[in-house]
C-alpha atoms as a PDB file:
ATOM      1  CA  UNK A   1     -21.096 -12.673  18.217  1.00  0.00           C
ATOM      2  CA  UNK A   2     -22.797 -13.815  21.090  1.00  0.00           C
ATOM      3  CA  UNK A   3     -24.151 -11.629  23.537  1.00  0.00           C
ATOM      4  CA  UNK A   4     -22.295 -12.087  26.636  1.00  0.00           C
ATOM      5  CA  UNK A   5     -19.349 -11.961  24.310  1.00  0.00           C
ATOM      6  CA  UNK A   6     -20.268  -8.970  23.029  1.00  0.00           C
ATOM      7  CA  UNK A   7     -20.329  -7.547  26.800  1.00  0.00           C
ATOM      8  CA  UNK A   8     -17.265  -8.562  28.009  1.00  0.00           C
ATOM      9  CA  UNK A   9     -15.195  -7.315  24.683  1.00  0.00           C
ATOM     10  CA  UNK A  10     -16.901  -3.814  24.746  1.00  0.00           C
ATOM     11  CA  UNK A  11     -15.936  -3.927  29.186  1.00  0.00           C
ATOM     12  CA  UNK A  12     -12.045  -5.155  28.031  1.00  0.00           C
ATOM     13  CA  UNK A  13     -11.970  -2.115  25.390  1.00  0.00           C
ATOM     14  CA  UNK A  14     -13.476   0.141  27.778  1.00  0.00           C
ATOM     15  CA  UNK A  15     -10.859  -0.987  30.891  1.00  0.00           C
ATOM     16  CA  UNK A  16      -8.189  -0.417  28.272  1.00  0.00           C
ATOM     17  CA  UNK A  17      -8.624   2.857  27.042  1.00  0.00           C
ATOM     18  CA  UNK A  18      -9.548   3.817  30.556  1.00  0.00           C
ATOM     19  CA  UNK A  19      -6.330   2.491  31.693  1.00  0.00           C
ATOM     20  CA  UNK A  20      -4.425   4.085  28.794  1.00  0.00           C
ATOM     21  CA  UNK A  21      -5.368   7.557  29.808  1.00  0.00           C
ATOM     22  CA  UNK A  22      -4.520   6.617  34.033  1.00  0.00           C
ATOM     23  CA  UNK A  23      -7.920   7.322  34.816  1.00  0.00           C
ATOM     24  CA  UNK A  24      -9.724   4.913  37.660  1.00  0.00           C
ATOM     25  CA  UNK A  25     -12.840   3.820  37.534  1.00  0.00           C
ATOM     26  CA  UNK A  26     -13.907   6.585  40.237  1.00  0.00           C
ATOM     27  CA  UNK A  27     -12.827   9.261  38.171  1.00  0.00           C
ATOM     28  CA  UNK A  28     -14.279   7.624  34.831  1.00  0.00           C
ATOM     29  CA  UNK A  29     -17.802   7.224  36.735  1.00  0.00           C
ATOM     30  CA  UNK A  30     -17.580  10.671  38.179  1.00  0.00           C
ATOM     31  CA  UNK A  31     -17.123  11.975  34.432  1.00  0.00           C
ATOM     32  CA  UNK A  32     -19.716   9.977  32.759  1.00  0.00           C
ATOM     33  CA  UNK A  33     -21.916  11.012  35.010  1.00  0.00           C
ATOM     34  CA  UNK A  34     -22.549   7.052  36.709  1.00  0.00           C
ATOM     35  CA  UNK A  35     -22.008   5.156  39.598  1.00  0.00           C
ATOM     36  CA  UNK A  36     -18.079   3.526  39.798  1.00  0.00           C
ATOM     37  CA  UNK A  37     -19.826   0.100  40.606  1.00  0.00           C
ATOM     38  CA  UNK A  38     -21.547   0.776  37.259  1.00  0.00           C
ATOM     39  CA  UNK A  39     -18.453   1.523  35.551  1.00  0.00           C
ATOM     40  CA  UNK A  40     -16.729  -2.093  37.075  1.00  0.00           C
ATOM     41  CA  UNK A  41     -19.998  -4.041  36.231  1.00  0.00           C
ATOM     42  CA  UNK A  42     -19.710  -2.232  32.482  1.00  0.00           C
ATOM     43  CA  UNK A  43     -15.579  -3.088  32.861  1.00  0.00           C
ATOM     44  CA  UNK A  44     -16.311  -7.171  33.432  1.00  0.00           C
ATOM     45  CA  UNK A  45     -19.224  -7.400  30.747  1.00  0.00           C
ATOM     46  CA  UNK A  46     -22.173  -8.161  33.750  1.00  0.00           C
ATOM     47  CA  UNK A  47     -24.749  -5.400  33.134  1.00  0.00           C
ATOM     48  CA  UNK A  48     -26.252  -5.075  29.659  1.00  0.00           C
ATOM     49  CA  UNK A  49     -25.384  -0.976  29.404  1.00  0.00           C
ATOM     50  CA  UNK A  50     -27.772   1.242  27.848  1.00  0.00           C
ATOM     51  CA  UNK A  51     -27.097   2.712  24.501  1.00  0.00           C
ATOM     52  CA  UNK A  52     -27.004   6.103  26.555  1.00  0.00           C
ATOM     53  CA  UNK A  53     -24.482   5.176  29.319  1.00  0.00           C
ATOM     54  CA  UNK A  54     -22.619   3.523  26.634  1.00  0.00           C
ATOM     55  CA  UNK A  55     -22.016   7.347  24.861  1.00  0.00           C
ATOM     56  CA  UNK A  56     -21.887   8.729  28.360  1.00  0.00           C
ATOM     57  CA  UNK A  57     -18.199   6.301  29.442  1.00  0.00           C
ATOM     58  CA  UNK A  58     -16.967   6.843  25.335  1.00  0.00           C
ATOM     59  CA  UNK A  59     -17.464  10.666  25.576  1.00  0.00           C
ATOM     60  CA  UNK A  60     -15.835  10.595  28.905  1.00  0.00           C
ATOM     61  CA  UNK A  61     -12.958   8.647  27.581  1.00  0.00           C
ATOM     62  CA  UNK A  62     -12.876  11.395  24.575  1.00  0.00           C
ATOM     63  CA  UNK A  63     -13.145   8.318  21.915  1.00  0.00           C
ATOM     64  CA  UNK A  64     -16.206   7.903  19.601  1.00  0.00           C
ATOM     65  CA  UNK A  65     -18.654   5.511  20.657  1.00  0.00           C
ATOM     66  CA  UNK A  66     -18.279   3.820  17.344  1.00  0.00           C
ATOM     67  CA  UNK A  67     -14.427   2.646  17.740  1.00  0.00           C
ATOM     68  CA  UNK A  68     -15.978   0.331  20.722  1.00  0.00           C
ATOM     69  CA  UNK A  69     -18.506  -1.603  18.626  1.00  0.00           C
ATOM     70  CA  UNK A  70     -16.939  -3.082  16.163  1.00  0.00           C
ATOM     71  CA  UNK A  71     -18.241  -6.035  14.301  1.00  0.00           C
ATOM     72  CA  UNK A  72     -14.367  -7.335  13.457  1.00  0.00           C
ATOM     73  CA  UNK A  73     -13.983 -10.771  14.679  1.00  0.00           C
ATOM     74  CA  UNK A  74     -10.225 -10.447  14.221  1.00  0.00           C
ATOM     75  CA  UNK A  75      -7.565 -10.273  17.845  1.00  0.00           C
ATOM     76  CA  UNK A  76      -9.328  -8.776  20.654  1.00  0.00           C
ATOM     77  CA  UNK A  77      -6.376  -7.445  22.004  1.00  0.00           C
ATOM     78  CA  UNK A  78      -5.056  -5.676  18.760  1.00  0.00           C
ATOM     79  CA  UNK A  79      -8.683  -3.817  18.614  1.00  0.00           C
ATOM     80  CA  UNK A  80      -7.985  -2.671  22.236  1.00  0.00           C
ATOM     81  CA  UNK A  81      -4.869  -0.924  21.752  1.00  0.00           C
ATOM     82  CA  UNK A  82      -6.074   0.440  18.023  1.00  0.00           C
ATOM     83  CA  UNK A  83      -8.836   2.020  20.046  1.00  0.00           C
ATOM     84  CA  UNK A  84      -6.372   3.127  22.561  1.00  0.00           C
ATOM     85  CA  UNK A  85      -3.971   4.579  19.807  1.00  0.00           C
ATOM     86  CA  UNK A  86      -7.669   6.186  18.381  1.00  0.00           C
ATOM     87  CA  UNK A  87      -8.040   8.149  21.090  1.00  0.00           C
ATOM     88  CA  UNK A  88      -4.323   9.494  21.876  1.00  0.00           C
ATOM     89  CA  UNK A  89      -4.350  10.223  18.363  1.00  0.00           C
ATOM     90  CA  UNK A  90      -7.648  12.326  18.765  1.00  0.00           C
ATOM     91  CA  UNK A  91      -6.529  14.203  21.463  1.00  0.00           C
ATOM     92  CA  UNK A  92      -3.819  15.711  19.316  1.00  0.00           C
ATOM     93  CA  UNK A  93      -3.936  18.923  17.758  1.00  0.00           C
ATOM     94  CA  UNK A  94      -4.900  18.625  14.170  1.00  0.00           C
ATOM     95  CA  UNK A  95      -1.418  19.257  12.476  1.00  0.00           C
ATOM     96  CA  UNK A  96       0.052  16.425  14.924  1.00  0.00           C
ATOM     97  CA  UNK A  97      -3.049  14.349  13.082  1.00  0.00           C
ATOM     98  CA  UNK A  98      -2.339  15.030  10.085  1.00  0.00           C
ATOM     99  CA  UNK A  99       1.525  14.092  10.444  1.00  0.00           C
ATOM    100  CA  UNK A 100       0.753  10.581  12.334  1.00  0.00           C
ATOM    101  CA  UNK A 101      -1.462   9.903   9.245  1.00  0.00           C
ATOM    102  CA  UNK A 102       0.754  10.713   7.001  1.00  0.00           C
ATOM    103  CA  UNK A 103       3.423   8.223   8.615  1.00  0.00           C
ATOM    104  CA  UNK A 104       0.945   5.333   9.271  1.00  0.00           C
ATOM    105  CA  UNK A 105       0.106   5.816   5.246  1.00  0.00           C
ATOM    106  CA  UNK A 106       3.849   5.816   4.153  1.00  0.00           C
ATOM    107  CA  UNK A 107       4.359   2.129   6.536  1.00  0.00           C
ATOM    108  CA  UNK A 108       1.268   0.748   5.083  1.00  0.00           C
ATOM    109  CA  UNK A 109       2.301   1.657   1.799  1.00  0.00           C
ATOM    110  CA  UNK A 110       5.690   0.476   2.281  1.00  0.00           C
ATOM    111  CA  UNK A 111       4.265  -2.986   3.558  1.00  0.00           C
ATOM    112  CA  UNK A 112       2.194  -3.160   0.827  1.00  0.00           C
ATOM    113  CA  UNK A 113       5.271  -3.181  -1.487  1.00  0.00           C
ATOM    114  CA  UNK A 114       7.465  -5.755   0.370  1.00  0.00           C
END
């Protein structure tokens, strides 16, 4: 993946999940602890973020750092909203986890069979 690729997929996931929980870019700087110019620069893939500020805007958005780099080539736009689903999953209490898993298991399997 080239680089500036690489940028602007990470800013898209990040604008998504941001905009899946309603929280602006104010707010979302203000929790990360970074400037909301930052967080818009970060948003449209034109500053290379550091590792750190990358944890800093993931943490803040309660979703592992790891669900935003992904090496998948597949559809941009599915990986958005499985990172968005991610973290509204996470934020459930574990029995409401363990349900949704148990549903998304049963589909696949039943996709699997047809």
């Amino acid at each position: 993946m080239k680089f500036n690729v690489f940028l602007k997929t990470f800013g898209k996931r990040v604008r998504a999940v941001r905009k899946s929980k309603n929280i602006s870019q104010e707010k979302l700087a203000e929790l990360a602890g970074l400037h909301p110019t930052y967080i818009s620069d970060v948003e449209r893939g034109k500053v290379n973020a550091s590792i750190y500020s990358c944890y800093m805007i993931t943490n803040a958005l309660a979703v592992p750092l790891s669900e935003f780099i992904s090496l998948y080539k597949g559809d941009a736009e599915i990986e958005n909203e499985l990172a968005v689903l991610n973290g509204l999953i996470r934020q459930l209490d574990k029995k409401d986890q363990q349900l949704i898993l148990s549903a998304l298991r049963g589909m696949l399997s039943a996709i699997k069979k047809a």
